[in-house]
C-alpha atoms as a PDB file:
ATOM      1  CA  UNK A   1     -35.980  47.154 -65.683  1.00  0.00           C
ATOM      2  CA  UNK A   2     -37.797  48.162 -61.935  1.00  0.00           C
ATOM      3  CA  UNK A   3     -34.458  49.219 -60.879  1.00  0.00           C
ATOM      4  CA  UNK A   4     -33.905  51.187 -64.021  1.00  0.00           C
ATOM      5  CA  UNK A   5     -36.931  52.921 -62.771  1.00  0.00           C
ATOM      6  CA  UNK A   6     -36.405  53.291 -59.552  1.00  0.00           C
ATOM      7  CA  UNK A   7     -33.000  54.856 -60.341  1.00  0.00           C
ATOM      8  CA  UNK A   8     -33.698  56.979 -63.018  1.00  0.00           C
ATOM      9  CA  UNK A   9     -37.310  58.236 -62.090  1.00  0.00           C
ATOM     10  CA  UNK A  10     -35.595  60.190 -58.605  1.00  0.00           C
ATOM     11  CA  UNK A  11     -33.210  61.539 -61.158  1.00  0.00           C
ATOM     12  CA  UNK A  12     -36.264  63.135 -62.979  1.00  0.00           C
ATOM     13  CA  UNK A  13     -37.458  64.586 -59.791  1.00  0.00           C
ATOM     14  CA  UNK A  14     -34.462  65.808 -58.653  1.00  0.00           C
ATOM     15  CA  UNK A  15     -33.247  67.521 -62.383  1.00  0.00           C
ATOM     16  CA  UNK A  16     -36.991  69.215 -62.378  1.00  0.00           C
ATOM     17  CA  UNK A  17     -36.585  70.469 -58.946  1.00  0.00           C
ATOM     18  CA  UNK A  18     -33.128  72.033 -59.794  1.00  0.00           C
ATOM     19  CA  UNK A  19     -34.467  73.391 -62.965  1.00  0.00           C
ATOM     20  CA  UNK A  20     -37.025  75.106 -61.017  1.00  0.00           C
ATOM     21  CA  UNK A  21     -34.651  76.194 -58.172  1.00  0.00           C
ATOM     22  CA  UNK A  22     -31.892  77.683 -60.458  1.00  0.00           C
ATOM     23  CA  UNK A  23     -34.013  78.979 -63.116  1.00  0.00           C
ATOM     24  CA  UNK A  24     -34.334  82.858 -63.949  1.00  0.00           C
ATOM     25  CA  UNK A  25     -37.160  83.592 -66.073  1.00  0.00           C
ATOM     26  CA  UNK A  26     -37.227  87.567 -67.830  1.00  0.00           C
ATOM     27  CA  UNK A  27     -38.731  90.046 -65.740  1.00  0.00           C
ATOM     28  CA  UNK A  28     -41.595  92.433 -66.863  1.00  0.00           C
ATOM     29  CA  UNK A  29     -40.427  95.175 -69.319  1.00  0.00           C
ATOM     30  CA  UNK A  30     -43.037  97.171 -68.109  1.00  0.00           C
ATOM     31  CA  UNK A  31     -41.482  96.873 -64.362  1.00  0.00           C
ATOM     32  CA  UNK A  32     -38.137  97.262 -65.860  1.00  0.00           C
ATOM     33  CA  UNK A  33     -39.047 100.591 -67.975  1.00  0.00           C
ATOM     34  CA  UNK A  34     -39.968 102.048 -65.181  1.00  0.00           C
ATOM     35  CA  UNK A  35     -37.239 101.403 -62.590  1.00  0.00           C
ATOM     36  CA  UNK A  36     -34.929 102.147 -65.950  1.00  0.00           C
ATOM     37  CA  UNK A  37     -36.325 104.638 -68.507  1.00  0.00           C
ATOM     38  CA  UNK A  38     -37.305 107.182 -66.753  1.00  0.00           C
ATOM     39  CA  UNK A  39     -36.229 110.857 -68.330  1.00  0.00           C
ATOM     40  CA  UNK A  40     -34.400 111.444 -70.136  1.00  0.00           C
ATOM     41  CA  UNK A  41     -34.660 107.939 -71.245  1.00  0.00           C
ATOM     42  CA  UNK A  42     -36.733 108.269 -74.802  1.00  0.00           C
ATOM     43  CA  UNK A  43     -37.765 105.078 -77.249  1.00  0.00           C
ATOM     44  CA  UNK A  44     -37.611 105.616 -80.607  1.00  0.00           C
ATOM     45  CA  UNK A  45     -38.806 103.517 -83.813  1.00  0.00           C
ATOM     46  CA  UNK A  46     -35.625 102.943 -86.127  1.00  0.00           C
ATOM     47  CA  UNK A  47     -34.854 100.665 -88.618  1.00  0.00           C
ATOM     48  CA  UNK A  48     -37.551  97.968 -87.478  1.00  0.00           C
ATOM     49  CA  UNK A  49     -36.371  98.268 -83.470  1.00  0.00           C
ATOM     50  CA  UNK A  50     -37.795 100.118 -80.573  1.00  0.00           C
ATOM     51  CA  UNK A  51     -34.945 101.517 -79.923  1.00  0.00           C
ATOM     52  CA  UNK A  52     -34.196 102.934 -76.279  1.00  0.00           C
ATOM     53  CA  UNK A  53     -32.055 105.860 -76.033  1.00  0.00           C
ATOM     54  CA  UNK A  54     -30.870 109.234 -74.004  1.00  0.00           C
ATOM     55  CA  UNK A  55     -30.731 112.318 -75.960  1.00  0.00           C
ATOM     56  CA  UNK A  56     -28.825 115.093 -73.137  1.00  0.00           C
ATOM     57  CA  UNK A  57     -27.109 118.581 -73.465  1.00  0.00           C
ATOM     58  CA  UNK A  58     -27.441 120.992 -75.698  1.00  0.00           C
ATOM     59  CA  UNK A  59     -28.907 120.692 -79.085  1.00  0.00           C
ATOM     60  CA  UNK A  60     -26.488 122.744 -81.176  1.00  0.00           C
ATOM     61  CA  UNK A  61     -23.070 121.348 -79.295  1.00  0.00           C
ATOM     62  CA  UNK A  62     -20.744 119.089 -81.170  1.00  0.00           C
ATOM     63  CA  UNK A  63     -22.166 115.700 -80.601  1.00  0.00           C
ATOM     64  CA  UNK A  64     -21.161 112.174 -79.325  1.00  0.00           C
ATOM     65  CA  UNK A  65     -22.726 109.221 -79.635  1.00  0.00           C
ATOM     66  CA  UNK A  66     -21.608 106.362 -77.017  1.00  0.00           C
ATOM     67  CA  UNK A  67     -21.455 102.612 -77.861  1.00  0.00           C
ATOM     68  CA  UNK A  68     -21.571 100.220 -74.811  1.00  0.00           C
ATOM     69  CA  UNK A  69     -19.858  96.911 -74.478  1.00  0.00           C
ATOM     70  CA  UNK A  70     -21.015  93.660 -74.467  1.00  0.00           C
ATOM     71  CA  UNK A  71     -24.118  92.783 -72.475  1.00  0.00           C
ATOM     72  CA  UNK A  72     -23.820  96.204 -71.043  1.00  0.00           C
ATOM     73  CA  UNK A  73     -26.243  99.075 -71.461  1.00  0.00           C
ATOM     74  CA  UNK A  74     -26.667 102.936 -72.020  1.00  0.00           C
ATOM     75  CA  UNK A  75     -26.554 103.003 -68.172  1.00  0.00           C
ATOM     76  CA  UNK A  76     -22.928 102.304 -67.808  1.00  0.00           C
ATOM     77  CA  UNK A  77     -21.943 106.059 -69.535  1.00  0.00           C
ATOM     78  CA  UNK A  78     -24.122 107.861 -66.899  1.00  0.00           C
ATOM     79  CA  UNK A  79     -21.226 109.318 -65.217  1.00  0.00           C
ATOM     80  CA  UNK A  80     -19.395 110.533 -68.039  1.00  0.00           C
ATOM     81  CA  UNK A  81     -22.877 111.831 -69.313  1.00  0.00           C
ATOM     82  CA  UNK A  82     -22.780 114.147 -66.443  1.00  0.00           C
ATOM     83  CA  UNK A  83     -19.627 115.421 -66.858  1.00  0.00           C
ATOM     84  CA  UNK A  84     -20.052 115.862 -71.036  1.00  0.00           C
ATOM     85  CA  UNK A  85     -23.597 117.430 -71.278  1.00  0.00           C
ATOM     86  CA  UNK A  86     -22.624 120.606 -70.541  1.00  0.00           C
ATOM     87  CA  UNK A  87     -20.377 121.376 -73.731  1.00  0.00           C
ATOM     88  CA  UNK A  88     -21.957 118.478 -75.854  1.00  0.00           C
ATOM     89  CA  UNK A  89     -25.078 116.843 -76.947  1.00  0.00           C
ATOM     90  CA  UNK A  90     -24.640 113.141 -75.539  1.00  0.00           C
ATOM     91  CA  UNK A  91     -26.658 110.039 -77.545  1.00  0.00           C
ATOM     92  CA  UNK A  92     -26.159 107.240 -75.669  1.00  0.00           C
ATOM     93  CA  UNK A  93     -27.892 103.896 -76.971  1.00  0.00           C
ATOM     94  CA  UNK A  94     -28.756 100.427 -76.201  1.00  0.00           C
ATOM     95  CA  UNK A  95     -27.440  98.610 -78.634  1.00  0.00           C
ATOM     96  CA  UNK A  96     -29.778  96.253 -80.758  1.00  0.00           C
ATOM     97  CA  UNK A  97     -30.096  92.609 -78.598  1.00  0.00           C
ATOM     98  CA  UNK A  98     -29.248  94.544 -75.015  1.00  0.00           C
ATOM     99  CA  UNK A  99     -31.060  96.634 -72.338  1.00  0.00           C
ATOM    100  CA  UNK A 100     -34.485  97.733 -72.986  1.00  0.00           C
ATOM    101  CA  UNK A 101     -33.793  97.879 -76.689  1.00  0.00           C
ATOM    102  CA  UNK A 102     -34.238  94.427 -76.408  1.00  0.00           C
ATOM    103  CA  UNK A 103     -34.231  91.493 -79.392  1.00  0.00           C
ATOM    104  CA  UNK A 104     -34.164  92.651 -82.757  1.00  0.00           C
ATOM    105  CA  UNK A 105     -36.649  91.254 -85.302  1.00  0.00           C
ATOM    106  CA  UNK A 106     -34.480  90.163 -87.836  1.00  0.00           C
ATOM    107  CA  UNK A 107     -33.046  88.113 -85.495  1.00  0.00           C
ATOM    108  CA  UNK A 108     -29.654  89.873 -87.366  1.00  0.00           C
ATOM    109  CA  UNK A 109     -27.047  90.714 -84.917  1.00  0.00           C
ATOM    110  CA  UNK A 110     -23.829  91.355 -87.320  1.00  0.00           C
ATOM    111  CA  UNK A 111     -21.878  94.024 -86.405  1.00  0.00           C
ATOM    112  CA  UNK A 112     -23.016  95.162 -90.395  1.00  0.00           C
ATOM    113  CA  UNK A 113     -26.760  95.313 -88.867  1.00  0.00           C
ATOM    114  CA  UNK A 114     -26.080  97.522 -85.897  1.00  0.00           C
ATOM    115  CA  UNK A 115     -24.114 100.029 -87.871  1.00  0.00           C
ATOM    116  CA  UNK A 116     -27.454 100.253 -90.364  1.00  0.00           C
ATOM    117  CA  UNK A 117     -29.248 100.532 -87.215  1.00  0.00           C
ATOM    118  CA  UNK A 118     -26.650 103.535 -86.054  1.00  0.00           C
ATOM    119  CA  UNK A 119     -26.702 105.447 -89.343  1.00  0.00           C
ATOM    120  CA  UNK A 120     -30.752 105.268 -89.437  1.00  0.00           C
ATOM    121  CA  UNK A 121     -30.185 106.633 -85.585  1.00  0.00           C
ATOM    122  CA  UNK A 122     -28.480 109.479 -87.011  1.00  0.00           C
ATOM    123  CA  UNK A 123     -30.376 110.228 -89.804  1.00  0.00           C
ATOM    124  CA  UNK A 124     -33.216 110.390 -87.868  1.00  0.00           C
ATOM    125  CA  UNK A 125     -31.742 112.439 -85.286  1.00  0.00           C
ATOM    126  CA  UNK A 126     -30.600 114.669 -88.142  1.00  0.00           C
ATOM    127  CA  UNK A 127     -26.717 114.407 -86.919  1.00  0.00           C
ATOM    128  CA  UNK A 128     -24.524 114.083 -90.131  1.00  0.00           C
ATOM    129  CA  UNK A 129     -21.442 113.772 -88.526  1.00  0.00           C
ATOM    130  CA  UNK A 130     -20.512 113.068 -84.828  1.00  0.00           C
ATOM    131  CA  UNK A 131     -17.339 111.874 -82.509  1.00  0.00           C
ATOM    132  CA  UNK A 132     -18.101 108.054 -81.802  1.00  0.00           C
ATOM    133  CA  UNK A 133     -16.821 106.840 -78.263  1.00  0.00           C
ATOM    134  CA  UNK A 134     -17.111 103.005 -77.796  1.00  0.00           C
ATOM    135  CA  UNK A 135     -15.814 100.731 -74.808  1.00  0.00           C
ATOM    136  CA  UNK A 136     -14.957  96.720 -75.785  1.00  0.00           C
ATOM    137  CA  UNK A 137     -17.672  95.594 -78.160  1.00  0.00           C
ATOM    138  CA  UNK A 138     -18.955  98.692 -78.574  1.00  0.00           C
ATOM    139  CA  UNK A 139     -15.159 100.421 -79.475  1.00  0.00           C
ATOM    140  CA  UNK A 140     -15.213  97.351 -82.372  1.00  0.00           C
ATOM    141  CA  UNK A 141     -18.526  98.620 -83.682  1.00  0.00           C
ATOM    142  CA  UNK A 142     -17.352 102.063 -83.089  1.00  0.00           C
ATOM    143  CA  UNK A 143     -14.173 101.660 -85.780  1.00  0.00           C
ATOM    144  CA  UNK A 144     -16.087  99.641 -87.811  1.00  0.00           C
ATOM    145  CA  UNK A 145     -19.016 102.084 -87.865  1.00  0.00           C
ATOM    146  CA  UNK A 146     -16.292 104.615 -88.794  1.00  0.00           C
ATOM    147  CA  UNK A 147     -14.365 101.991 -91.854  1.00  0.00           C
ATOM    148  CA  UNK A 148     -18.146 102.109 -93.127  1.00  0.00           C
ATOM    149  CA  UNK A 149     -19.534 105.724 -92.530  1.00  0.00           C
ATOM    150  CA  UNK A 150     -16.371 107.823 -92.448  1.00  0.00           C
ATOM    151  CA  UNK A 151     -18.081 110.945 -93.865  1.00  0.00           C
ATOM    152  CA  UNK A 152     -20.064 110.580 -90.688  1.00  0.00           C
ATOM    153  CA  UNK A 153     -17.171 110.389 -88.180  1.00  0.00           C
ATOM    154  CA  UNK A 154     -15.261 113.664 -86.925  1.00  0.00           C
ATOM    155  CA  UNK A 155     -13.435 111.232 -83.883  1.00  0.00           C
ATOM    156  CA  UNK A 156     -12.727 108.335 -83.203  1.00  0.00           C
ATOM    157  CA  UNK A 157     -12.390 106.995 -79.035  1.00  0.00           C
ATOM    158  CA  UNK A 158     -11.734 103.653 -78.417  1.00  0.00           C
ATOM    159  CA  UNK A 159     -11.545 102.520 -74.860  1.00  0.00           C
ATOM    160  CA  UNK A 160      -9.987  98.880 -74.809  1.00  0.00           C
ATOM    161  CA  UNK A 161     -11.524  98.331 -78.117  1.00  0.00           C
ATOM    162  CA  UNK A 162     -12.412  94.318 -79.292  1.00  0.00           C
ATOM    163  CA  UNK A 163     -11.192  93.213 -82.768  1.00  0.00           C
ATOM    164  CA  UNK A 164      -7.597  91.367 -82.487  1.00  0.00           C
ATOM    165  CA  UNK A 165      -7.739  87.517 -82.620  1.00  0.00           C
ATOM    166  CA  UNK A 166      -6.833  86.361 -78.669  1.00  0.00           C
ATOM    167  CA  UNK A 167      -6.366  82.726 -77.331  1.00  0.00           C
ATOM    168  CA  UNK A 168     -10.157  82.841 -77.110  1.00  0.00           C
ATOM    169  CA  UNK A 169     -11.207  83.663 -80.486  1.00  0.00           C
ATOM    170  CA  UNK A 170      -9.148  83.189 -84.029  1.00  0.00           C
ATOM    171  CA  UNK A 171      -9.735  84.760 -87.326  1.00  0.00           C
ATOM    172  CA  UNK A 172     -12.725  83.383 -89.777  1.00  0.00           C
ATOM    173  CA  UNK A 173     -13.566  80.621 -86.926  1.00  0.00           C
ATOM    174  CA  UNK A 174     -17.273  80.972 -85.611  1.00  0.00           C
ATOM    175  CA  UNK A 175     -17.626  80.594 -81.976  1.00  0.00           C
ATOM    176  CA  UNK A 176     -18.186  77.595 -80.309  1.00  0.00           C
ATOM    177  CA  UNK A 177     -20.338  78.204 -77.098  1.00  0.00           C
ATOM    178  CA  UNK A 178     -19.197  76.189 -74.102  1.00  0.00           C
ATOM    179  CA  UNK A 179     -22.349  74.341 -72.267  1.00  0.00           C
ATOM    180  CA  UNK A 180     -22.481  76.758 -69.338  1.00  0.00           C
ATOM    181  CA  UNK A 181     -22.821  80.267 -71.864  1.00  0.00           C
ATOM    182  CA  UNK A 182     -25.621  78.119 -73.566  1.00  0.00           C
ATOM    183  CA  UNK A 183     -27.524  77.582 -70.178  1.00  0.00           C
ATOM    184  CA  UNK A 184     -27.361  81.651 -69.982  1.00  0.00           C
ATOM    185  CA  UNK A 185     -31.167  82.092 -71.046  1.00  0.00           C
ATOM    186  CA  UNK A 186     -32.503  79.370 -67.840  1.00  0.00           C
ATOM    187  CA  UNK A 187     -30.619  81.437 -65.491  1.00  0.00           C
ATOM    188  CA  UNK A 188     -28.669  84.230 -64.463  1.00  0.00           C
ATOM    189  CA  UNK A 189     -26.958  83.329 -60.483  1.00  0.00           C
ATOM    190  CA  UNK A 190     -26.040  86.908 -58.983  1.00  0.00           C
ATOM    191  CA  UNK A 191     -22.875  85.535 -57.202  1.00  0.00           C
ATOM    192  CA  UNK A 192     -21.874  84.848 -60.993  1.00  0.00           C
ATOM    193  CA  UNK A 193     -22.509  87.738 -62.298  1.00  0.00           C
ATOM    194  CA  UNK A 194     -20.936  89.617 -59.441  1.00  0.00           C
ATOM    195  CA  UNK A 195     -17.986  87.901 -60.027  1.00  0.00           C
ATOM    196  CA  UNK A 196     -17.444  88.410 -63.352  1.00  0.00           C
ATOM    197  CA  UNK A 197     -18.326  92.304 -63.451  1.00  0.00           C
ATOM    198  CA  UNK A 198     -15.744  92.649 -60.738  1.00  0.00           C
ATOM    199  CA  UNK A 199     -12.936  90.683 -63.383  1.00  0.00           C
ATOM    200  CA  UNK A 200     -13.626  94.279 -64.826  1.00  0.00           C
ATOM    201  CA  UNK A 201     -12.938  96.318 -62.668  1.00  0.00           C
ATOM    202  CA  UNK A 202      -9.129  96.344 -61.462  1.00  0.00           C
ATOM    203  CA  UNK A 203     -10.403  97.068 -57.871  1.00  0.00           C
ATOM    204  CA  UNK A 204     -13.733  94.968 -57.236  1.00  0.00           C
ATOM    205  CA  UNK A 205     -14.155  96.986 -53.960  1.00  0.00           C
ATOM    206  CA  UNK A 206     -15.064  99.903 -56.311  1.00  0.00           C
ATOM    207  CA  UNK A 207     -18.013  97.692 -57.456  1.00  0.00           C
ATOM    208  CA  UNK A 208     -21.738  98.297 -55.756  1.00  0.00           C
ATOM    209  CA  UNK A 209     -24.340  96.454 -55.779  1.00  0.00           C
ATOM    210  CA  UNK A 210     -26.745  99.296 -58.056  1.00  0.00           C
ATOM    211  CA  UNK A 211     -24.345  98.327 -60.506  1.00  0.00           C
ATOM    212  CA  UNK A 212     -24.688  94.463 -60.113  1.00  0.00           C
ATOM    213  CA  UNK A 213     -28.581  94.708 -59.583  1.00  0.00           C
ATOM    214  CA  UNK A 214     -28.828  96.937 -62.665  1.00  0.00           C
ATOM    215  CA  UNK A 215     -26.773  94.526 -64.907  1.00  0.00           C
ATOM    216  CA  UNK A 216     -28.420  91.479 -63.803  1.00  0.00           C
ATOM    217  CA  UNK A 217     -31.951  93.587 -64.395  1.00  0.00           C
ATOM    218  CA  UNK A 218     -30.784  94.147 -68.341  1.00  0.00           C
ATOM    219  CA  UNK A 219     -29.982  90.400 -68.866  1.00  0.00           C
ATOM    220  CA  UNK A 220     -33.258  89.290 -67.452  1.00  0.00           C
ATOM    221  CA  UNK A 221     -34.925  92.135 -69.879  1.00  0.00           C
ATOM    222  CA  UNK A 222     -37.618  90.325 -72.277  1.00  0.00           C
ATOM    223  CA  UNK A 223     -35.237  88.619 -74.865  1.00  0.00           C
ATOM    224  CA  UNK A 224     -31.767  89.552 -73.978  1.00  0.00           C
ATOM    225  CA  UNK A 225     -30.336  86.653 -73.311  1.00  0.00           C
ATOM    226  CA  UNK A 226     -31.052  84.881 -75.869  1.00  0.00           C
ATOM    227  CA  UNK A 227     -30.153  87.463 -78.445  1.00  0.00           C
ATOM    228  CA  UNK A 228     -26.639  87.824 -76.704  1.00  0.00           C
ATOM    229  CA  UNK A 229     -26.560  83.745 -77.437  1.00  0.00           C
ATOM    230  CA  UNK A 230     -27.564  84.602 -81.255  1.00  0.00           C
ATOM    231  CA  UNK A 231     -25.176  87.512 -81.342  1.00  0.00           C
ATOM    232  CA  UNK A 232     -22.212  85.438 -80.353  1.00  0.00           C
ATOM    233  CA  UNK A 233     -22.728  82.507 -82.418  1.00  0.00           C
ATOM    234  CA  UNK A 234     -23.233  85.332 -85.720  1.00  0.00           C
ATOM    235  CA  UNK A 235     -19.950  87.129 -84.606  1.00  0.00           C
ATOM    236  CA  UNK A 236     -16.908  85.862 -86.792  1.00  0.00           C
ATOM    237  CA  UNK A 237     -13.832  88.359 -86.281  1.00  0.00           C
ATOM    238  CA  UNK A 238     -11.942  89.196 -89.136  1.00  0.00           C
ATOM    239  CA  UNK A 239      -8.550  90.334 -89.359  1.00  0.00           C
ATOM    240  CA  UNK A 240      -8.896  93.957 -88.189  1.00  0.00           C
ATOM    241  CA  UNK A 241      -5.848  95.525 -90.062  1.00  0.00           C
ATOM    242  CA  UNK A 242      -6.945  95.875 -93.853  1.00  0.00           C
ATOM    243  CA  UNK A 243     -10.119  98.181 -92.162  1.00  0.00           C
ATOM    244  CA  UNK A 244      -8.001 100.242 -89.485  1.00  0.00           C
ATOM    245  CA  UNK A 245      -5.340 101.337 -91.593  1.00  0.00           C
ATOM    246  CA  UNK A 246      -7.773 102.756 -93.905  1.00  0.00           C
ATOM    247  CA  UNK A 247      -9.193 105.367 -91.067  1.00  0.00           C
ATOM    248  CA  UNK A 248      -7.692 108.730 -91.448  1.00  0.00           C
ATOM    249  CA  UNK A 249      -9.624 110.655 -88.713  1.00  0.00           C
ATOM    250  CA  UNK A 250      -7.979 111.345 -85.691  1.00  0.00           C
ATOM    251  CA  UNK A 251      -8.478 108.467 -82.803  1.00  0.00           C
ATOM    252  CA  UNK A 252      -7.833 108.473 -79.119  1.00  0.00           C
ATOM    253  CA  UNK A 253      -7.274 104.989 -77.803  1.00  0.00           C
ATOM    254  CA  UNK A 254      -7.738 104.588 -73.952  1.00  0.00           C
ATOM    255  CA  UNK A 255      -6.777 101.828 -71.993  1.00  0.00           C
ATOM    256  CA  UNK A 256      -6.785 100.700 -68.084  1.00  0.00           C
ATOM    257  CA  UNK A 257      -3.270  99.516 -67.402  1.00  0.00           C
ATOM    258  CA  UNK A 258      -4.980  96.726 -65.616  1.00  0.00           C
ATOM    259  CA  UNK A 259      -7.582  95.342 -67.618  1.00  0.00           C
ATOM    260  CA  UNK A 260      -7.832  91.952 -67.037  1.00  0.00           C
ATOM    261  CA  UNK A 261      -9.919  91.210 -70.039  1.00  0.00           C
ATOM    262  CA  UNK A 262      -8.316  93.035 -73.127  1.00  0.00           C
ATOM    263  CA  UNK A 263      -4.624  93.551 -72.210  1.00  0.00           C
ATOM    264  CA  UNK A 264      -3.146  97.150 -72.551  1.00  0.00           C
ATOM    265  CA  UNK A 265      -0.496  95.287 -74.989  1.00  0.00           C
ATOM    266  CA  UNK A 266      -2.899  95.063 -77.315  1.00  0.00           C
ATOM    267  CA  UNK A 267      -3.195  98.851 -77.810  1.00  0.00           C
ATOM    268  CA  UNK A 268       0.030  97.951 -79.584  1.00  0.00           C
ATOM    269  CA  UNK A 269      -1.694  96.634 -82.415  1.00  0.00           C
ATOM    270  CA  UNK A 270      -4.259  99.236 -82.785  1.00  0.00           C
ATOM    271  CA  UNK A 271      -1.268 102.193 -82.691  1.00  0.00           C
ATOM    272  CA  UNK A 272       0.656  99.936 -85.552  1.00  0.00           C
ATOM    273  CA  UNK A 273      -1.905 100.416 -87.788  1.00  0.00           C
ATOM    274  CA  UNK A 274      -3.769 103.497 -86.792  1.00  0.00           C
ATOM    275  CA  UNK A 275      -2.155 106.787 -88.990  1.00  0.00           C
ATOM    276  CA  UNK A 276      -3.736 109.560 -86.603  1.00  0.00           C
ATOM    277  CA  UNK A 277      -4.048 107.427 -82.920  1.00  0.00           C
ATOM    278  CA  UNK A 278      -2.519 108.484 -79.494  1.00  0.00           C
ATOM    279  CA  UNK A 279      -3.023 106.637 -76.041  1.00  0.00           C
ATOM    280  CA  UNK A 280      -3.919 107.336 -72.955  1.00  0.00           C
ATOM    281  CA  UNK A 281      -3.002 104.963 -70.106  1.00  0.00           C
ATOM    282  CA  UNK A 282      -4.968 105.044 -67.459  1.00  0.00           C
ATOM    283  CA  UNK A 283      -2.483 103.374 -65.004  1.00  0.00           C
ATOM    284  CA  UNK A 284      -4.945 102.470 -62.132  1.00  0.00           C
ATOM    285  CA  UNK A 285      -7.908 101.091 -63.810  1.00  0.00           C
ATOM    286  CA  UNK A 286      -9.353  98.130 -65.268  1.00  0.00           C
ATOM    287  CA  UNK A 287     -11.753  97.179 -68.287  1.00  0.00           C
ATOM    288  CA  UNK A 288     -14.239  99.684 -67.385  1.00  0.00           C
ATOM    289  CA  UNK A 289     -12.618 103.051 -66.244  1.00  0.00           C
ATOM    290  CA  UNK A 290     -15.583 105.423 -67.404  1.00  0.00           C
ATOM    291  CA  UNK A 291     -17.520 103.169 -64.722  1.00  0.00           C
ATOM    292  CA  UNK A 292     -14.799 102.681 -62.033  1.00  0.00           C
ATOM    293  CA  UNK A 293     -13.505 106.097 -61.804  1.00  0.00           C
ATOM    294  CA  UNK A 294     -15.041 108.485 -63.706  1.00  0.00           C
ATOM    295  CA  UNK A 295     -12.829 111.538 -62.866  1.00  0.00           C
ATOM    296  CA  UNK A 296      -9.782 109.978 -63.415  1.00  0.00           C
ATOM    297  CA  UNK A 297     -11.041 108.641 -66.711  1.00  0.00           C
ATOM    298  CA  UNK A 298     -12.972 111.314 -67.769  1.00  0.00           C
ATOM    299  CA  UNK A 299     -10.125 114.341 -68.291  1.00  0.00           C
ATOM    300  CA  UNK A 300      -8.611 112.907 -70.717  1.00  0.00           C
ATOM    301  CA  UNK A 301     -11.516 112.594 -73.141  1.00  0.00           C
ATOM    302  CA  UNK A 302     -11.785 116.255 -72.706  1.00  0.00           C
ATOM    303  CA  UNK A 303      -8.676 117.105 -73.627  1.00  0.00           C
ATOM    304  CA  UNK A 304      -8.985 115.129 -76.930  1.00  0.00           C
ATOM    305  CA  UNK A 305     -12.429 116.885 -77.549  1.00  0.00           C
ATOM    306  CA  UNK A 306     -10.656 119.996 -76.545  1.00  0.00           C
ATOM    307  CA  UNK A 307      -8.140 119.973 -79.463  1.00  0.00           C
END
């Protein structure tokens, strides 16, 4: 029994001390408003959330409203922001459960929640119809905002859109959370992180540390974390093709040739069952291309708006 003790009592100590060494608790949203929402960042009250958005160009353009991928924020369109204002009015959004948006109340993160959440966006920004540009995540939301709202939706742009079963995730099968995603709300290493945003990026070179500080900054956000956990373990994908064959507006798919985390063979399934879709390859690029090179990824989105 003492040498029970004696053994187990230093392995206390030392599991509290690494606790306290590794862990990352949320930084202050008032500190991280106002390194990150400064103008034209704007929060609005919508469908129950405190919603944080930008609201740029000009008010009568054609508009676009941009849906970020997962664990991202609004900050990773600011690029192609500044090269769309001009000719359009840009709504980019943190999604509900990311960025300074933060948790949302109902604790409901279904993809079927967040397109309420996008419609009351609308409706309250008195936009009845718009072109909807999403990236991963955000391109699954995007189409299935579209399946749900099509009255809504002039265009469809999908870059490396989610929503075909992979070795990862099968049809009508929840999630099950390996131990280390589950540790995500104690802490939040930077080497990690760094490594991982660079798996997105088909040159990590072309990845600075703004970009890592400012992703790391939106996980620690009050809440995130935890609703990412929630959001994954609510996420069950369903077979994509009964809901994509039904869209009849015209959709621009765009994929990095080297995306290391949706393959650009999967753009084959999307163009099977698509009736108005073209591609755009962007041969150089990875999972992220509005992020890693905006001027190669940017033309041609504006020759699809162009048409």
């Amino acid at each position: 029994m003492k040498i029970a003790a004696l053994i187990l009592v230093p392995l206390l100590v030392l599991a509290v001390a690494l606790g306290i060494w590794f862990y990352d608790p949320d930084k202050p949203r008032a500190a991280l408003e106002e390194r990150y929402a400064a103008a034209p960042s704007q929060f609005i009250a919508v469908a129950g959330l405190r919603l944080h958005i930008r609201d740029t160009g000009p008010r009568d353009a054609p508009p676009l409203l941009l849906l970020h991928g997962f664990a991202a924020s609004l900050h990773t369109w600011e690029d192609w922001a500044g090269g769309l204002e001009a000719d359009h009015r840009v709504i980019r959004v943190d999604l509900p459960g990311f960025g300074l948006t933060g948790p949302d109340p109902t604790g409901d993160y279904t993809d079927a929640r967040t397109i309420a959440v996008l419609a009351a966006l609308l409706d309250q920004l008195g936009l009845p119809r718009v072109t909807v540009i999403g990236s991963s995540m955000g391109g699954r939301i995007a189409w299935r905002f579209a399946a749900a709202e099509p009255a809504r939706v002039e265009r469809l742009v999908l870059i490396a859109p989610d929503g075909f079963a992979s070795p990862l995730v099968a049809y009508d099968t929840p999630v099950r959370l390996p131990f280390a995603v589950r540790m995500l709300p104690y802490a939040a290493p930077p080497a990690t992180l760094r490594r991982l945003l660079a798996h997105t990026y088909a040159d990590p070179r072309r990845l600075t540390d703004a970009v890592v500080e400012r992703n790391r900054d939106m996980l620690l956000a009050p809440g995130v974390r935890r609703a990412i956990l929630t959001r994954l373990e609510q996420h069950i994908q369903r077979d994509p093709v009964p809901i994509l064959s039904g869209l009849t507006m015209p959709v621009l798919l765009m994929w990095g040739a080297r995306d290391n985390l949706i393959p650009m063979a999967t753009a084959n399934d999307f163009l099977a069952v698509l009736p108005h879709a073209a591609l755009a390859t962007l041969p150089t690029l990875g999972h992220v291309p509005f992020e890693e090179e905006p001027a190669v990824s940017l033309p041609p989105l504006l020759a699809f708006l162009g048409r």
